[in-house]
C-alpha atoms as a PDB file:
ATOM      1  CA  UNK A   1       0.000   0.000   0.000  1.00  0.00           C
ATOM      2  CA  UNK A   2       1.175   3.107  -0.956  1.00  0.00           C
ATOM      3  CA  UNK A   3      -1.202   4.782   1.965  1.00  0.00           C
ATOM      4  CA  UNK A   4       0.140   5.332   5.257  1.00  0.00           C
ATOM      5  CA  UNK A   5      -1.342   6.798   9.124  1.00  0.00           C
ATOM      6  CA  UNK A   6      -1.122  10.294   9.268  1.00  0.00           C
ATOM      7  CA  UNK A   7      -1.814  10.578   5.423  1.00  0.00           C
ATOM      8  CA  UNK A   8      -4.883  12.501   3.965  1.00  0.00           C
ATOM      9  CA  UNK A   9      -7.273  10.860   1.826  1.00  0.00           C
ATOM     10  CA  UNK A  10     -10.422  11.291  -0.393  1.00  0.00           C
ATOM     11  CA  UNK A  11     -13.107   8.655  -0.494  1.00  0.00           C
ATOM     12  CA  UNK A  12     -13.750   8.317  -4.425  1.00  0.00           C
ATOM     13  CA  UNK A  13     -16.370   5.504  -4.031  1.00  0.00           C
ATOM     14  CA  UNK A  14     -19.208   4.178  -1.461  1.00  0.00           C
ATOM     15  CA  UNK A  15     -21.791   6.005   0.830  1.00  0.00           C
ATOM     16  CA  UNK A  16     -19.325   8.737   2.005  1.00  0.00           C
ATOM     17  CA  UNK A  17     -17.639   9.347  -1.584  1.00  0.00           C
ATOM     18  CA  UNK A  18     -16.126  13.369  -1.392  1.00  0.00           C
ATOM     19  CA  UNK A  19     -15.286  13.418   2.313  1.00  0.00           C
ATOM     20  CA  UNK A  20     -11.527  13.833   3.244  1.00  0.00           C
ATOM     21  CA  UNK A  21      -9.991  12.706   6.297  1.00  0.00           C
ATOM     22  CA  UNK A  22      -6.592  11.539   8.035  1.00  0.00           C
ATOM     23  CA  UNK A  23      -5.637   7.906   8.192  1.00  0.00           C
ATOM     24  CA  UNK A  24      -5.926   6.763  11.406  1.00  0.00           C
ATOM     25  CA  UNK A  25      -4.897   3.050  11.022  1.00  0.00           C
ATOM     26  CA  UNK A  26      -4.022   0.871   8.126  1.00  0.00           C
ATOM     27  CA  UNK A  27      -4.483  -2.800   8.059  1.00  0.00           C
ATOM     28  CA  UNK A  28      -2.335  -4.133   5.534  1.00  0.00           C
ATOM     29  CA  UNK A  29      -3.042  -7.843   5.461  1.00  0.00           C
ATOM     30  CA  UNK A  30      -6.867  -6.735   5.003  1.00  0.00           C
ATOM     31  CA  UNK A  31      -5.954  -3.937   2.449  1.00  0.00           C
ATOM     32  CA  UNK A  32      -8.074  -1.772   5.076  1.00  0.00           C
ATOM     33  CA  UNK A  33      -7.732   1.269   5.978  1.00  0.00           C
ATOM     34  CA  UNK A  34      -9.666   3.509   9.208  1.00  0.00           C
ATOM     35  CA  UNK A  35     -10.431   7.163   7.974  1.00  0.00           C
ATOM     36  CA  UNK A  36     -11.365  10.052  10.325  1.00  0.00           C
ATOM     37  CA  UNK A  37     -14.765  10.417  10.321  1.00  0.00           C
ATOM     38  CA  UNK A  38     -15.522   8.055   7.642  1.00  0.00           C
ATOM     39  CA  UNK A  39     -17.762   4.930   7.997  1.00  0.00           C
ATOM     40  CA  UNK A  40     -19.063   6.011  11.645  1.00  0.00           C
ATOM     41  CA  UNK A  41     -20.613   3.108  13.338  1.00  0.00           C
ATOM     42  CA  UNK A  42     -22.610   2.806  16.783  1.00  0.00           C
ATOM     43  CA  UNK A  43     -22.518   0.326  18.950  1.00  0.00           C
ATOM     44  CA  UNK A  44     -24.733   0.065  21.975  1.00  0.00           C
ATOM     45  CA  UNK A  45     -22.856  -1.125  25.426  1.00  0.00           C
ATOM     46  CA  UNK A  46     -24.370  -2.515  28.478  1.00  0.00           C
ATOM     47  CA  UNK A  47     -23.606  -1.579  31.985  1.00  0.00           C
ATOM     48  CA  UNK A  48     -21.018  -3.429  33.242  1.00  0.00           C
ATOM     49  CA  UNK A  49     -21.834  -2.674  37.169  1.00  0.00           C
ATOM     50  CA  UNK A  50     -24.701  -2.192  38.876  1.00  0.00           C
ATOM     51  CA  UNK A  51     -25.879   1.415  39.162  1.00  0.00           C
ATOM     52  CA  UNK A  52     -23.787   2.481  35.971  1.00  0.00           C
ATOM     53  CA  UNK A  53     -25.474   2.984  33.031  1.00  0.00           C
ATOM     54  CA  UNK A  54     -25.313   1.617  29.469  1.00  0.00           C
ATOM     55  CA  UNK A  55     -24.095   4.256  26.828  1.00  0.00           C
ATOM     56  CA  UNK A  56     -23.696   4.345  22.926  1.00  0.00           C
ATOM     57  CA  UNK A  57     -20.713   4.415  21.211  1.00  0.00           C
ATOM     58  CA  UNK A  58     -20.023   5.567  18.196  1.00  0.00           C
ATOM     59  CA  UNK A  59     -16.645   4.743  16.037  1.00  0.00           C
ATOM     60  CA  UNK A  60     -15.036   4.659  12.474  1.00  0.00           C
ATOM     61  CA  UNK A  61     -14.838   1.138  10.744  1.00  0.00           C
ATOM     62  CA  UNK A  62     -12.589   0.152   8.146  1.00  0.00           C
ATOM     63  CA  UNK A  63     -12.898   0.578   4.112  1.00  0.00           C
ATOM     64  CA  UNK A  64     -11.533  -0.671   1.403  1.00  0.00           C
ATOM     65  CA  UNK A  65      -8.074   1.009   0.574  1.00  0.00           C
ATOM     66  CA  UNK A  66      -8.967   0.845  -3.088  1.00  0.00           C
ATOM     67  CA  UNK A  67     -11.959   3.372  -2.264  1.00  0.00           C
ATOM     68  CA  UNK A  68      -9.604   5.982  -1.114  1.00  0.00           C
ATOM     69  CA  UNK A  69      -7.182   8.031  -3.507  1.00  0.00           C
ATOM     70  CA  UNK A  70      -4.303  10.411  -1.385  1.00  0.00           C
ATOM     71  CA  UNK A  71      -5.382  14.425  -1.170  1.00  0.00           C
ATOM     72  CA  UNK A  72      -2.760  17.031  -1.660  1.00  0.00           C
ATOM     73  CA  UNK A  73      -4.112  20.036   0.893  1.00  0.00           C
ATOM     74  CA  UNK A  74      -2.193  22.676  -1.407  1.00  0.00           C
ATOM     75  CA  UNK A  75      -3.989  21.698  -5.092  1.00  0.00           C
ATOM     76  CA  UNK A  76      -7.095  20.538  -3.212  1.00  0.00           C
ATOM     77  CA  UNK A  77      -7.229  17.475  -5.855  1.00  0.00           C
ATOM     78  CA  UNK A  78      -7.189  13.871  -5.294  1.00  0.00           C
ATOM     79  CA  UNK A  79      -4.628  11.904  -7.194  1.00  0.00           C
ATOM     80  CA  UNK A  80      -2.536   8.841  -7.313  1.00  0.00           C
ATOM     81  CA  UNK A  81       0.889   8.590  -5.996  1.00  0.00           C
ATOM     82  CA  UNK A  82       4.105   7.225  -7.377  1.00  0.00           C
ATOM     83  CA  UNK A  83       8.064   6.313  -6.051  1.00  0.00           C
ATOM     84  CA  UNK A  84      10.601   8.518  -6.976  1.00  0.00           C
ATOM     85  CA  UNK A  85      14.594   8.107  -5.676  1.00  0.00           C
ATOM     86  CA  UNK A  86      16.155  10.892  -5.156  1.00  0.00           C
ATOM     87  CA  UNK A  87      19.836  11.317  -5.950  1.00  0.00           C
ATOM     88  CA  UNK A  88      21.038  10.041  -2.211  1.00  0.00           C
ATOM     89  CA  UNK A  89      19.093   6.878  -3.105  1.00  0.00           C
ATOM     90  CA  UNK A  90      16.418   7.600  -0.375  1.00  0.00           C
ATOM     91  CA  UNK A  91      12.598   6.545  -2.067  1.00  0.00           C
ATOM     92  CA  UNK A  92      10.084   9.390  -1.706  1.00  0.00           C
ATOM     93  CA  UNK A  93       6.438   9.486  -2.392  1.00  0.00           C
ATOM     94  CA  UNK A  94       4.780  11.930  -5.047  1.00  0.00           C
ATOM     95  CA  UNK A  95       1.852  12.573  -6.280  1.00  0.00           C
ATOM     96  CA  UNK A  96       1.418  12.399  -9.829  1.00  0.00           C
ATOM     97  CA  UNK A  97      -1.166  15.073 -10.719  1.00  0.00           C
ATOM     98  CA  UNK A  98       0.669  18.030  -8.033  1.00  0.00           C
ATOM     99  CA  UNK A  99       3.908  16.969  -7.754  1.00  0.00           C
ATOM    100  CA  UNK A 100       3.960  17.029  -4.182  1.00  0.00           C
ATOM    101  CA  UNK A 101       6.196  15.530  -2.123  1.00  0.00           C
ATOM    102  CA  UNK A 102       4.771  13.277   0.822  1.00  0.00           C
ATOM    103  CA  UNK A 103       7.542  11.691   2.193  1.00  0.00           C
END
């Protein structure tokens, strides 16, 4: 995956397609990937002493890496990245449509 945490993406496909947000986990061996405020879920918990109450909890789920492209903030544009090596021989990521560097 050429996606890492910290990164900002655009969803380009499903329910939330257009919303941007920061990776906040990847999951390689799934080719998964949690996005801030993407894919909310809520899950309803039950006490778990007496007196306490039950509360709902609401949290992002995975999607599909190939649903995501990378955002550059500056050209406010979603587009693919590649590998470039610099001179020193140290790999860098770019993205193709900007030319931005990510890495």
């Amino acid at each position: 995956m050429r996606i890492r945490k910290g990164d900002t993406v655009q969803v380009i496909a499903g329910k939330y397609k257009g919303k941007t947000g920061a990776i906040l986990r990847t999951l390689p061996n799934e080719n998964r990937l949690v996005v801030e405020g993407v894919n909310i879920r809520t899950r309803h918990e039950k006490p778990s002493q007496e007196g306490e109450n039950g509360r709902i909890v609401t949290e992002e789920a995975s999607i599909h890496a190939s649903n995501v492209m990378l955002y550059s903030i500056s050209g406010k544009i979603a587009s693919r990245a590649e590998i470039i090596i610099e001179k020193d021989g140290t790999k860098k990521r770019r993205l193709k449509k900007t030319g931005e560097v990510l890495d």
